[in-house]
N, C-alpha and C. Protein backbone atom coordinates (compact mmCIF):
# COMPACT_ATOMS: atom_id res chain seq x y z
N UNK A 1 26.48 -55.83 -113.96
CA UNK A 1 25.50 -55.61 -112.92
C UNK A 1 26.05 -56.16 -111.60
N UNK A 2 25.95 -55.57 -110.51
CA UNK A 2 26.26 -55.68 -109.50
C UNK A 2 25.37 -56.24 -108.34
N UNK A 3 25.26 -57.18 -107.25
CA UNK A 3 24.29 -57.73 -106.91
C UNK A 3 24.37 -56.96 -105.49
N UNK A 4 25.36 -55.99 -104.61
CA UNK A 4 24.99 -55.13 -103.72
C UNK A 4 25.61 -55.91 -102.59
N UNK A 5 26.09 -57.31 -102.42
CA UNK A 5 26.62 -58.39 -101.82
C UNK A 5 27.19 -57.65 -100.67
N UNK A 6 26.78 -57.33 -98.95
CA UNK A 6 28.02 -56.84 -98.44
C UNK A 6 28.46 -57.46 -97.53
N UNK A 7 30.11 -57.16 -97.47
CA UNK A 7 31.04 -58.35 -96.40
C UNK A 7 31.95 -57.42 -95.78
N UNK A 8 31.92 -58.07 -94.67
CA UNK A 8 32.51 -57.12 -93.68
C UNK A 8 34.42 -57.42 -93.85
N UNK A 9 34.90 -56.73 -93.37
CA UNK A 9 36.43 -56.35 -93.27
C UNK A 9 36.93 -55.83 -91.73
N UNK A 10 37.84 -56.87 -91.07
CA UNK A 10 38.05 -55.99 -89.92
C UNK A 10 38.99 -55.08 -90.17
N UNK A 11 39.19 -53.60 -89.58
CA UNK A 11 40.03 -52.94 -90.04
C UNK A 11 41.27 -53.11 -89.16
N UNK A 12 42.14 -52.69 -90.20
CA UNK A 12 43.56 -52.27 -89.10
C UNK A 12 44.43 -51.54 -89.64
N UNK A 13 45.37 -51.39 -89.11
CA UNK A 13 46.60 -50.48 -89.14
C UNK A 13 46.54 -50.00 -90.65
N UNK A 14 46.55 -50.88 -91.17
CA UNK A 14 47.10 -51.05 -92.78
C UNK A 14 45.74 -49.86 -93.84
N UNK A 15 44.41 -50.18 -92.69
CA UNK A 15 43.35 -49.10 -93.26
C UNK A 15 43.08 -48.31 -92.94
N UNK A 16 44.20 -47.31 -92.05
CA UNK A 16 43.84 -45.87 -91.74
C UNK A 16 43.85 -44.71 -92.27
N UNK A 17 44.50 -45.08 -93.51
CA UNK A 17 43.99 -43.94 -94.54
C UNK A 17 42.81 -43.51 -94.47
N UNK A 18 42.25 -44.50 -95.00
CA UNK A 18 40.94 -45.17 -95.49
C UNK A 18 39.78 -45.01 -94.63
N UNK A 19 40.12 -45.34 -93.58
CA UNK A 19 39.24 -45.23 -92.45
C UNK A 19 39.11 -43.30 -91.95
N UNK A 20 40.39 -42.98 -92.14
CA UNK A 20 40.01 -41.57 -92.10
C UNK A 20 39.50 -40.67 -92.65
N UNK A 21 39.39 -41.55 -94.29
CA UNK A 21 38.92 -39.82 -95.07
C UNK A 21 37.26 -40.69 -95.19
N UNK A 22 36.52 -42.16 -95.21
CA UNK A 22 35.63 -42.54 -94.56
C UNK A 22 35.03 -41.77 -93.61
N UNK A 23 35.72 -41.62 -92.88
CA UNK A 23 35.44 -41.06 -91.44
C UNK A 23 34.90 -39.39 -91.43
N UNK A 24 35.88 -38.23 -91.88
CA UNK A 24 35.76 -37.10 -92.18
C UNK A 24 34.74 -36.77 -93.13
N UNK A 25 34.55 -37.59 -94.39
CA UNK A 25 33.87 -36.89 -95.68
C UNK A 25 32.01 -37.80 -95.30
N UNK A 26 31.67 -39.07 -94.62
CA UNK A 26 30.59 -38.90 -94.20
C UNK A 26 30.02 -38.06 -93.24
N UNK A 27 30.82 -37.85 -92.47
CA UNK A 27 30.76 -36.44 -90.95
C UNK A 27 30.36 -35.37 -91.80
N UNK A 28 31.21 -35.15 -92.59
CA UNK A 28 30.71 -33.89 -93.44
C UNK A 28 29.87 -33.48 -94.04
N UNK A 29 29.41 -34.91 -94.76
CA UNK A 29 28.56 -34.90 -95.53
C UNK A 29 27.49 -34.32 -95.22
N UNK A 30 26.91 -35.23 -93.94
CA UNK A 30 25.64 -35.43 -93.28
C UNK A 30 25.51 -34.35 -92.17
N UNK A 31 26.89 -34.19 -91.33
CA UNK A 31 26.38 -32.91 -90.27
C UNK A 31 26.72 -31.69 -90.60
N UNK A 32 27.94 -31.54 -91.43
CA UNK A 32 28.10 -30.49 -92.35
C UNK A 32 26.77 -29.15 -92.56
N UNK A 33 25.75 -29.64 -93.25
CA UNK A 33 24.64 -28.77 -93.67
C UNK A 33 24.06 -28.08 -92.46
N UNK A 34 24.18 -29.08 -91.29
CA UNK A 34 23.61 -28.25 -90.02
C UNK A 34 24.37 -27.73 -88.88
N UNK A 35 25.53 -27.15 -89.16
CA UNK A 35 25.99 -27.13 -88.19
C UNK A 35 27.01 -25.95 -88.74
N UNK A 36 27.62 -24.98 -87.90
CA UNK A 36 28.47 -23.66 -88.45
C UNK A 36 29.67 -24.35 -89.12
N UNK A 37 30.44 -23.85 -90.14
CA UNK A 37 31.61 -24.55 -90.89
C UNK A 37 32.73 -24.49 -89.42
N UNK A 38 32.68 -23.94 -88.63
CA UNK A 38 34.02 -23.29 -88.01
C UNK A 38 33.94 -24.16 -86.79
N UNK A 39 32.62 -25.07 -86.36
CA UNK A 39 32.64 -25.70 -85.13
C UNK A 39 33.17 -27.14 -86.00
N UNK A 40 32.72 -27.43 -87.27
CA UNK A 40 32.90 -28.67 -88.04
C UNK A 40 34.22 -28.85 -87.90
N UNK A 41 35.54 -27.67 -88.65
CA UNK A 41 36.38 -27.57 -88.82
C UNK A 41 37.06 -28.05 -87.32
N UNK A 42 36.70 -27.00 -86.57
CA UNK A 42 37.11 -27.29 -84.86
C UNK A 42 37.27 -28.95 -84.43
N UNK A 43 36.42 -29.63 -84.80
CA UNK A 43 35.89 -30.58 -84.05
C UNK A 43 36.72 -31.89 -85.05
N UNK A 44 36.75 -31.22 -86.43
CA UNK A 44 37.53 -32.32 -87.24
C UNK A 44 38.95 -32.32 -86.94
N UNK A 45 39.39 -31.16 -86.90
CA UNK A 45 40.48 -30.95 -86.65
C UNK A 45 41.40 -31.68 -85.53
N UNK A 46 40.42 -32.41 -84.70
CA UNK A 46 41.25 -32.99 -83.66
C UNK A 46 40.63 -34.26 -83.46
N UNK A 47 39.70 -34.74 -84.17
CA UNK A 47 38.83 -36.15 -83.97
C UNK A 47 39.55 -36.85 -85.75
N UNK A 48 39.57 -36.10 -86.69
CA UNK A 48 40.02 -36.46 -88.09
C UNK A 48 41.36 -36.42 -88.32
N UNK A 49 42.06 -37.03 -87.54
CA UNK A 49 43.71 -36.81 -87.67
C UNK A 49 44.20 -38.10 -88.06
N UNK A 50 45.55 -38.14 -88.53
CA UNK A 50 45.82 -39.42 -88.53
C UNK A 50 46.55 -40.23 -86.99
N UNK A 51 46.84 -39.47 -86.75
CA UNK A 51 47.07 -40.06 -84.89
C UNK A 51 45.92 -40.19 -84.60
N UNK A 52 44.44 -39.53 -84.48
CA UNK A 52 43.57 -40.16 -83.64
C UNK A 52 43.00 -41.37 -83.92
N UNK A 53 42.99 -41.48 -85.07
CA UNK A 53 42.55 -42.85 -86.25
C UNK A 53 42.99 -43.63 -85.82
N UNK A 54 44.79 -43.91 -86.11
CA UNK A 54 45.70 -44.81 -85.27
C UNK A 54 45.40 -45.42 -84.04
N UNK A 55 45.59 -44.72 -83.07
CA UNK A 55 45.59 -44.79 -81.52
C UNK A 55 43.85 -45.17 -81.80
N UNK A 56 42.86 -44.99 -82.38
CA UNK A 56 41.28 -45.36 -82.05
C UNK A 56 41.48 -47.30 -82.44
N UNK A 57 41.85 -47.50 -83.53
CA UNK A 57 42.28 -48.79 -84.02
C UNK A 57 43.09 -49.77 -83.38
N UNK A 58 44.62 -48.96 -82.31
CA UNK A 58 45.07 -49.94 -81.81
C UNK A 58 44.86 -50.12 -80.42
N UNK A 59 43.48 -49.09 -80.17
CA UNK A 59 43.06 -49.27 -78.79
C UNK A 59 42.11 -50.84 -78.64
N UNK A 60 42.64 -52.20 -77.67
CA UNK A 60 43.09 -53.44 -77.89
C UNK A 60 40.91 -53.44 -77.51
N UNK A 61 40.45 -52.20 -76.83
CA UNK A 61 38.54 -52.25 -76.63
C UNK A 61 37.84 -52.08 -77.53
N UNK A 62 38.27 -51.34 -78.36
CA UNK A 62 37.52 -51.10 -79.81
C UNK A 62 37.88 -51.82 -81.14
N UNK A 63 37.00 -52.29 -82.10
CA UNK A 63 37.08 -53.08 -83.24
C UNK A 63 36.31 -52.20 -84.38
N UNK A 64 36.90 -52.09 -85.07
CA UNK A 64 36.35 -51.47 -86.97
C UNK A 64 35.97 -52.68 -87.27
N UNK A 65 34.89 -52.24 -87.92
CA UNK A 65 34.23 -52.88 -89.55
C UNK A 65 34.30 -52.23 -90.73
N UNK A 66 34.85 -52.31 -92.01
CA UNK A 66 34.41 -51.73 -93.12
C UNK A 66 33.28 -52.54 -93.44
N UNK A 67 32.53 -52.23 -94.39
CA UNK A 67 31.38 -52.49 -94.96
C UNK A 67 31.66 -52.49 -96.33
N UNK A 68 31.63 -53.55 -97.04
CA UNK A 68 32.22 -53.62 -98.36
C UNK A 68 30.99 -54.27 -99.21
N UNK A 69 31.34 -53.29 -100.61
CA UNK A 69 30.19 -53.73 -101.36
C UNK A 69 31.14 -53.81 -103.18
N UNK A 70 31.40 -54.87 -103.37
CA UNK A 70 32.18 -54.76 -104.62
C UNK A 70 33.39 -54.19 -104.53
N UNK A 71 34.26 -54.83 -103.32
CA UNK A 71 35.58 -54.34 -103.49
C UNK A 71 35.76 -53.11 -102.69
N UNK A 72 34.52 -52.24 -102.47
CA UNK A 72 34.60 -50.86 -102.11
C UNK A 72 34.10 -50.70 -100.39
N UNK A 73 34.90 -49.29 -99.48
CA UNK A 73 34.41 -49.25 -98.18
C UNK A 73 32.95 -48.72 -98.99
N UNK A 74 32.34 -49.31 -98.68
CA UNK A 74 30.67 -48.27 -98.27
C UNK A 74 30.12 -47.78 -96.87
N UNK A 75 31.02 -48.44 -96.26
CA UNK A 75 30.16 -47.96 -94.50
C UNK A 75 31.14 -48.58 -93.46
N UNK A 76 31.20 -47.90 -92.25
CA UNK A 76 31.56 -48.96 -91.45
C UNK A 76 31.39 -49.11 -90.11
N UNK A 77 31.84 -49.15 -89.01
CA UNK A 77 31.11 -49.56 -87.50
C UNK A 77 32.26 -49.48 -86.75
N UNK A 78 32.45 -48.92 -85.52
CA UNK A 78 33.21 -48.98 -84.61
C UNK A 78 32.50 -49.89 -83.18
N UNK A 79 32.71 -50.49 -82.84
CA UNK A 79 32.05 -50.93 -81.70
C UNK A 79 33.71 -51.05 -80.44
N UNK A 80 32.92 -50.90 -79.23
CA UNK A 80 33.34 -50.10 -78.14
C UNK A 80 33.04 -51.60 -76.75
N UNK A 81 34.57 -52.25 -76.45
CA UNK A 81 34.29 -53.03 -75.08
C UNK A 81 34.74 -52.24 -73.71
N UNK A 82 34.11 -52.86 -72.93
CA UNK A 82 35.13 -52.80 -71.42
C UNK A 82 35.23 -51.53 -71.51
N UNK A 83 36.59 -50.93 -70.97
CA UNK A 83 37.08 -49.56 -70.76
C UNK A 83 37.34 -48.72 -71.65
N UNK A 84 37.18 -49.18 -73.29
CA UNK A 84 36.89 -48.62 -74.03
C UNK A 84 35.54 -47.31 -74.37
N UNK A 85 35.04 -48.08 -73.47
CA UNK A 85 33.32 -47.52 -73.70
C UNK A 85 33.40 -46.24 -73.41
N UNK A 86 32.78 -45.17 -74.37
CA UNK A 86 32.87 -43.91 -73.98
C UNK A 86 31.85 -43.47 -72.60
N UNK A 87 31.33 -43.80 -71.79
CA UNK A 87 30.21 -43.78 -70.79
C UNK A 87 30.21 -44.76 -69.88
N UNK A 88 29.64 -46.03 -69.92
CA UNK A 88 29.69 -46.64 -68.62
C UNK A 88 30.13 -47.82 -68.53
N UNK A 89 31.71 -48.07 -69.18
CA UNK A 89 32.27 -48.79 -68.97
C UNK A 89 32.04 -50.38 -68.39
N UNK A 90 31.07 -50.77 -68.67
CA UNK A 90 30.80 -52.70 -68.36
C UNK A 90 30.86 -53.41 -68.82
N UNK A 91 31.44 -54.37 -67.99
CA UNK A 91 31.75 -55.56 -68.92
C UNK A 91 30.78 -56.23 -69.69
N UNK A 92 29.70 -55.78 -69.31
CA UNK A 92 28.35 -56.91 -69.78
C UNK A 92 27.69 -56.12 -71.12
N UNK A 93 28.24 -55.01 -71.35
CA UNK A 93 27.53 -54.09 -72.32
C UNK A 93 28.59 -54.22 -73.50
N UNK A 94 27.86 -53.45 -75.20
CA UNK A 94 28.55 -52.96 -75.83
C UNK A 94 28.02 -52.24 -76.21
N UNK A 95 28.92 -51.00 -76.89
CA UNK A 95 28.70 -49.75 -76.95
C UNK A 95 29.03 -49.65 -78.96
N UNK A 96 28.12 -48.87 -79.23
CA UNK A 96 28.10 -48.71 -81.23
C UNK A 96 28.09 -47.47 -80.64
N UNK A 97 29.67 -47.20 -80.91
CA UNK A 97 29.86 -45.89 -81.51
C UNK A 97 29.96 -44.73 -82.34
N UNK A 98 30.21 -45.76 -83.72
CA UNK A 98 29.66 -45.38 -84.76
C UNK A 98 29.06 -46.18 -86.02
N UNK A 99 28.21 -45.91 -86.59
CA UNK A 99 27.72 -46.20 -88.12
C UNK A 99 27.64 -45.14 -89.09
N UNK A 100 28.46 -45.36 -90.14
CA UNK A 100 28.70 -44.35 -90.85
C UNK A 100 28.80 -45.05 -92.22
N UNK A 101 27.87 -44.29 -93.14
CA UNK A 101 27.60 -45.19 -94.27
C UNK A 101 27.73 -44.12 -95.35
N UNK A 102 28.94 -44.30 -96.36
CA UNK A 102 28.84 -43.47 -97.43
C UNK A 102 27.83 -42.95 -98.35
N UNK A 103 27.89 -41.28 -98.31
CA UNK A 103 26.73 -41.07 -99.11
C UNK A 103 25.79 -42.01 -100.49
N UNK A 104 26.71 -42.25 -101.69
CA UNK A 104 26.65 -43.03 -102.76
C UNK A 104 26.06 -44.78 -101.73
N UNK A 105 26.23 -44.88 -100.66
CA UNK A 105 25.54 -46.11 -100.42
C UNK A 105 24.38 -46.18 -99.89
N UNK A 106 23.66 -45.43 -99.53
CA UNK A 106 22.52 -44.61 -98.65
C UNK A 106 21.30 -45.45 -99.21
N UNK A 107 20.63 -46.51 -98.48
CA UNK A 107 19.63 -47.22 -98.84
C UNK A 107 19.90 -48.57 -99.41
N UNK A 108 20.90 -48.85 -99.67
CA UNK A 108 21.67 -50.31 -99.65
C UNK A 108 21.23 -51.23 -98.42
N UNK A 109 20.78 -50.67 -97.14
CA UNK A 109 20.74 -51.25 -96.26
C UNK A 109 21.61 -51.77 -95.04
N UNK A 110 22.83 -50.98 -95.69
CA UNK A 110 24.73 -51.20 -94.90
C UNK A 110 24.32 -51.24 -93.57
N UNK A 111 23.73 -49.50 -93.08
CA UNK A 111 23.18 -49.66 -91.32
C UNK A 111 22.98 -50.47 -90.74
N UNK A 112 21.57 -51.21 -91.43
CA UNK A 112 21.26 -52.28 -90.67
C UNK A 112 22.25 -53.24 -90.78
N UNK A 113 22.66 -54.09 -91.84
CA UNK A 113 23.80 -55.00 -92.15
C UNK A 113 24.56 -54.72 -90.55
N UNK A 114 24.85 -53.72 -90.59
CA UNK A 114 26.27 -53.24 -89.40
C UNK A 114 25.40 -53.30 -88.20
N UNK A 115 24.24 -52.76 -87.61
CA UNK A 115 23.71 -52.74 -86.62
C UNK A 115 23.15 -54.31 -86.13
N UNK A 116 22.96 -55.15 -87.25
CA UNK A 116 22.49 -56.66 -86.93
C UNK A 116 23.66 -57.16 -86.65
N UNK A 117 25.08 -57.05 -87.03
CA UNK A 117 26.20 -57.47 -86.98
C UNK A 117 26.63 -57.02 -85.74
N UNK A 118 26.50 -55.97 -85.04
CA UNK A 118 26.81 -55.40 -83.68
C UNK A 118 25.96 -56.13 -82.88
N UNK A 119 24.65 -56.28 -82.79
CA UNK A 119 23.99 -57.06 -81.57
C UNK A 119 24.54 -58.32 -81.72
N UNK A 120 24.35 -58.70 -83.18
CA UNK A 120 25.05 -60.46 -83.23
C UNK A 120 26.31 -60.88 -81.94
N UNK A 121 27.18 -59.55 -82.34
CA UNK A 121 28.44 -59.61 -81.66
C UNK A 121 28.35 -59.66 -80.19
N UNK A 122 27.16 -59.06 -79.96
CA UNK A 122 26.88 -58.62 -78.33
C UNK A 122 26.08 -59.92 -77.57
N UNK A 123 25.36 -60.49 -78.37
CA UNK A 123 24.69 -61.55 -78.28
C UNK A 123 25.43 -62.82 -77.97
N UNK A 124 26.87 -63.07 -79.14
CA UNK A 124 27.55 -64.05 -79.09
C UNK A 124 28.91 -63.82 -77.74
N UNK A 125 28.93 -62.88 -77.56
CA UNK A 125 29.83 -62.27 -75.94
C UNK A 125 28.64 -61.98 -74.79
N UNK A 126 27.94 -62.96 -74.85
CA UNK A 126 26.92 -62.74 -73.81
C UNK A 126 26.45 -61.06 -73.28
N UNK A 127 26.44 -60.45 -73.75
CA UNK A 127 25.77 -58.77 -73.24
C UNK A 127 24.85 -58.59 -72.79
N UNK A 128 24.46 -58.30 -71.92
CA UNK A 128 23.27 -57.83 -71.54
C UNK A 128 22.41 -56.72 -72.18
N UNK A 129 23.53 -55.68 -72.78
CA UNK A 129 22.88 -55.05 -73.76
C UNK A 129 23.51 -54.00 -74.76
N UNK A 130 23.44 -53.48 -75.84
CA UNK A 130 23.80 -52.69 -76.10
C UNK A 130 23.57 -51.64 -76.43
N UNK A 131 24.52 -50.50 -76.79
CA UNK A 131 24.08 -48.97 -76.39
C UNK A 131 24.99 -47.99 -77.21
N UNK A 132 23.99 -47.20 -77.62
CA UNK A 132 24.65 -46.21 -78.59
C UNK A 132 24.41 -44.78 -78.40
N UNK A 133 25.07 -43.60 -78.94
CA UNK A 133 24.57 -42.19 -78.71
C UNK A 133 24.33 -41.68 -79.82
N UNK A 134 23.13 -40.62 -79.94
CA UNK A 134 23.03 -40.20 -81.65
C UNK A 134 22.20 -38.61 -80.79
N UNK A 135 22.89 -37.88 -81.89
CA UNK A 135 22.86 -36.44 -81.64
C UNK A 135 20.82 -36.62 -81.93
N UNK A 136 20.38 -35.58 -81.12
CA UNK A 136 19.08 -35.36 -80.55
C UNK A 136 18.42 -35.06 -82.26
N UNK A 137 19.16 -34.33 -82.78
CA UNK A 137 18.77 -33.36 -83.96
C UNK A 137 18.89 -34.55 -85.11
N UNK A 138 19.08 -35.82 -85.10
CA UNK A 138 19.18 -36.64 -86.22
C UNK A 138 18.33 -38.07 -85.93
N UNK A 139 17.18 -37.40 -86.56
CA UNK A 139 15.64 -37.84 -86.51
C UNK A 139 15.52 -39.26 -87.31
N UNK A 140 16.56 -39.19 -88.03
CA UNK A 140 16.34 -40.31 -89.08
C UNK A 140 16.88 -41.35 -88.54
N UNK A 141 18.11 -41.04 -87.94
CA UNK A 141 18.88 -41.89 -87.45
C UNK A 141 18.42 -42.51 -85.90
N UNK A 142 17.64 -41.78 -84.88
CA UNK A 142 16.67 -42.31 -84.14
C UNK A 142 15.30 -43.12 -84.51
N UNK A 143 14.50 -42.40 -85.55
CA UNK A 143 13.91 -43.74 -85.85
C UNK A 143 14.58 -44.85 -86.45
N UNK A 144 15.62 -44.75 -86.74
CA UNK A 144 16.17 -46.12 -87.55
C UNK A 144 16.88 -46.99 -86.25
N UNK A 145 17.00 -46.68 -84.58
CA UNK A 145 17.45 -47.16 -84.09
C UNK A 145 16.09 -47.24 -83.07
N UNK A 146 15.37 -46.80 -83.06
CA UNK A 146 13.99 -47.10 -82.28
C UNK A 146 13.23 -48.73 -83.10
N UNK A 147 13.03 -48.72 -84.50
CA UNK A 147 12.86 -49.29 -85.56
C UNK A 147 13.42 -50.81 -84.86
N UNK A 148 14.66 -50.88 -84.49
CA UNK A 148 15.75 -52.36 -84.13
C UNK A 148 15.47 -51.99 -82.62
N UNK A 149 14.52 -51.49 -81.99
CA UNK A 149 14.92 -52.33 -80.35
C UNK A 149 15.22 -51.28 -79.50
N UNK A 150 15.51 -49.87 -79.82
CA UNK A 150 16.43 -49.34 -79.04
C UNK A 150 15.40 -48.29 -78.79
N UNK A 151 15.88 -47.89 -77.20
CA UNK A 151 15.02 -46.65 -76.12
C UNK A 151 15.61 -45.74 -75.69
N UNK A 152 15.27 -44.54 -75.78
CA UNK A 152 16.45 -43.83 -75.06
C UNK A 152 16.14 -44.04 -73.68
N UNK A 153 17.38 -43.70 -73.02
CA UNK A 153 17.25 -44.15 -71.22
C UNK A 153 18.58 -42.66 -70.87
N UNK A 154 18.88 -41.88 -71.25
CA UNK A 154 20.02 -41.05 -70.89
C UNK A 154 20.22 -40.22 -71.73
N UNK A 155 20.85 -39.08 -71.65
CA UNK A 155 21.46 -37.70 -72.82
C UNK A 155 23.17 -37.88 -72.47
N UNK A 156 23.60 -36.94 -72.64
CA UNK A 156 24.90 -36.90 -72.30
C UNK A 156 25.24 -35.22 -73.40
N UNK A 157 25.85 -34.68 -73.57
CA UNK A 157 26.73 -33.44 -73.80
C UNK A 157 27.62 -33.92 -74.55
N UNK A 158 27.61 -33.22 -75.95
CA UNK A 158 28.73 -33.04 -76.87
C UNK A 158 29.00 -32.08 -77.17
N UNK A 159 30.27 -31.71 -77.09
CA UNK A 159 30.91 -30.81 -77.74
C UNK A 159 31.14 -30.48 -79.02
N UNK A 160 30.39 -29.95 -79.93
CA UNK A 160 30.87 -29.87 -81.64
C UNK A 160 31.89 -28.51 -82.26
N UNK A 161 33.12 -28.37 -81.70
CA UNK A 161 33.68 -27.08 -81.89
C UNK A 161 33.03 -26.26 -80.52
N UNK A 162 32.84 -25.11 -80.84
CA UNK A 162 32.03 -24.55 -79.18
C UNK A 162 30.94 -24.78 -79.26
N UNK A 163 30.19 -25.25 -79.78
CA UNK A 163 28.82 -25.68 -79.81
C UNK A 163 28.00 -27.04 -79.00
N UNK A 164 28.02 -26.52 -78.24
CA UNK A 164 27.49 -27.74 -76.83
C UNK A 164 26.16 -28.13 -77.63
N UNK A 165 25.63 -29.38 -77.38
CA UNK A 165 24.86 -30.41 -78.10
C UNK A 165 25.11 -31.14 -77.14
N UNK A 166 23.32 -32.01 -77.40
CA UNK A 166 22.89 -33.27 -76.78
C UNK A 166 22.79 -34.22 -77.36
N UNK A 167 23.66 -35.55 -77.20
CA UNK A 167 22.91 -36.84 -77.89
C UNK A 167 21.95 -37.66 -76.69
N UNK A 168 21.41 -38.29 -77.72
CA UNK A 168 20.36 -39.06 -76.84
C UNK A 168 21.43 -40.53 -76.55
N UNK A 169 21.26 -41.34 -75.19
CA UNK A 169 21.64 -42.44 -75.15
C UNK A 169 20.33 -43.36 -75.43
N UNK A 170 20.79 -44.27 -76.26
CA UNK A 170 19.42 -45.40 -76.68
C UNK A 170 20.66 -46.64 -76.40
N UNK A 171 19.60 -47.74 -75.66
CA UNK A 171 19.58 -48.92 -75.52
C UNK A 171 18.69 -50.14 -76.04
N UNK A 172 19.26 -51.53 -76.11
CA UNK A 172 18.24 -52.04 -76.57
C UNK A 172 19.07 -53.40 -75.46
N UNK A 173 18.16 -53.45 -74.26
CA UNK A 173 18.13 -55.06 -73.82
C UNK A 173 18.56 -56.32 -74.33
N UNK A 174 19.35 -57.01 -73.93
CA UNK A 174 19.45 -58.52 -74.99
C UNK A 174 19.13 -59.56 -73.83
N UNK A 175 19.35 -59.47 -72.63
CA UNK A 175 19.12 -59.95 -71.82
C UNK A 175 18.10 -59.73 -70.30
């Protein structure tokens, strides 16, 4: 029996395998069903590489988390400093760029684990606040970030293959 215990892992070089097919097969999983195969393909094709993985990891603004539960990735977190930040670049902010939690872990509670672990982080680097983007169309994943604090205050334009999409920007104040 397994007690669900999870501990974080910073990633690096050494986990970009790992971090990539992480990366690709929850994307898939979850936006996969809604979205045309050919914009998925498009969009993986140049975000799911092993150079972009690389270069995302040894960029010195951004930090990985795996999310480990018995040895295993179950989820993990990218968080985004300084000039890293995909949007508005401040020093006083941080930016969650991603949470991505393996299907088979879904209700473990990893999200939050990772999302309490991101403000922690933002909290203990003095932030004023932090800030994330989540596609308009993923309802679950907005109430689960309305739920911890967070408002939307901005949209912004994504590109998914040719398929232009809106995420919402949500913030949550710390200061």
């Amino acid at each position: 029996m397994t007690d669900n215990t999870i501990t974080l892992h910073q990633v690096t070089l050494a986990d970009a395998d790992t971090l990539l097919t992480i990366s690709r097969d929850t994307f898939f999983y979850f936006f996969g069903p809604l979205n045309e195969p050919a914009n998925m393909d498009a969009y993986a094709a140049k975000s799911f590489t092993p150079e972009r993985i690389r270069a995302e990891i040894e960029n010195p603004g951004s930090k990985f988390y795996f999310a480990m539960i018995d040895g295993e990735v179950a989820g993990y977190l990218k968080l985004n400093f300084e000039e890293a930040q995909s949007e508005f670049q401040e020093k006083d902010a941080l930016e969650v760029e991603r949470i991505y939690v393996a299907k088979e872990h879904h209700g473990k509670k990893i999200g939050q684990y990772l999302l309490n672990f991101a403000t922690q982080t933002a909290i203990d680097q003095n932030m004023s606040y932090i800030w994330l983007g989540v596609w308009e169309h993923n309802h679950n994943a907005i109430g689960f970030y309305q739920h911890h604090g967070f408002t939307v205050f901005a949209n912004h334009p994504f590109m998914l293959g040719s398929d232009l999409q809106n995420d919402l920007l949500m913030k949550k104040q710390l200061k």
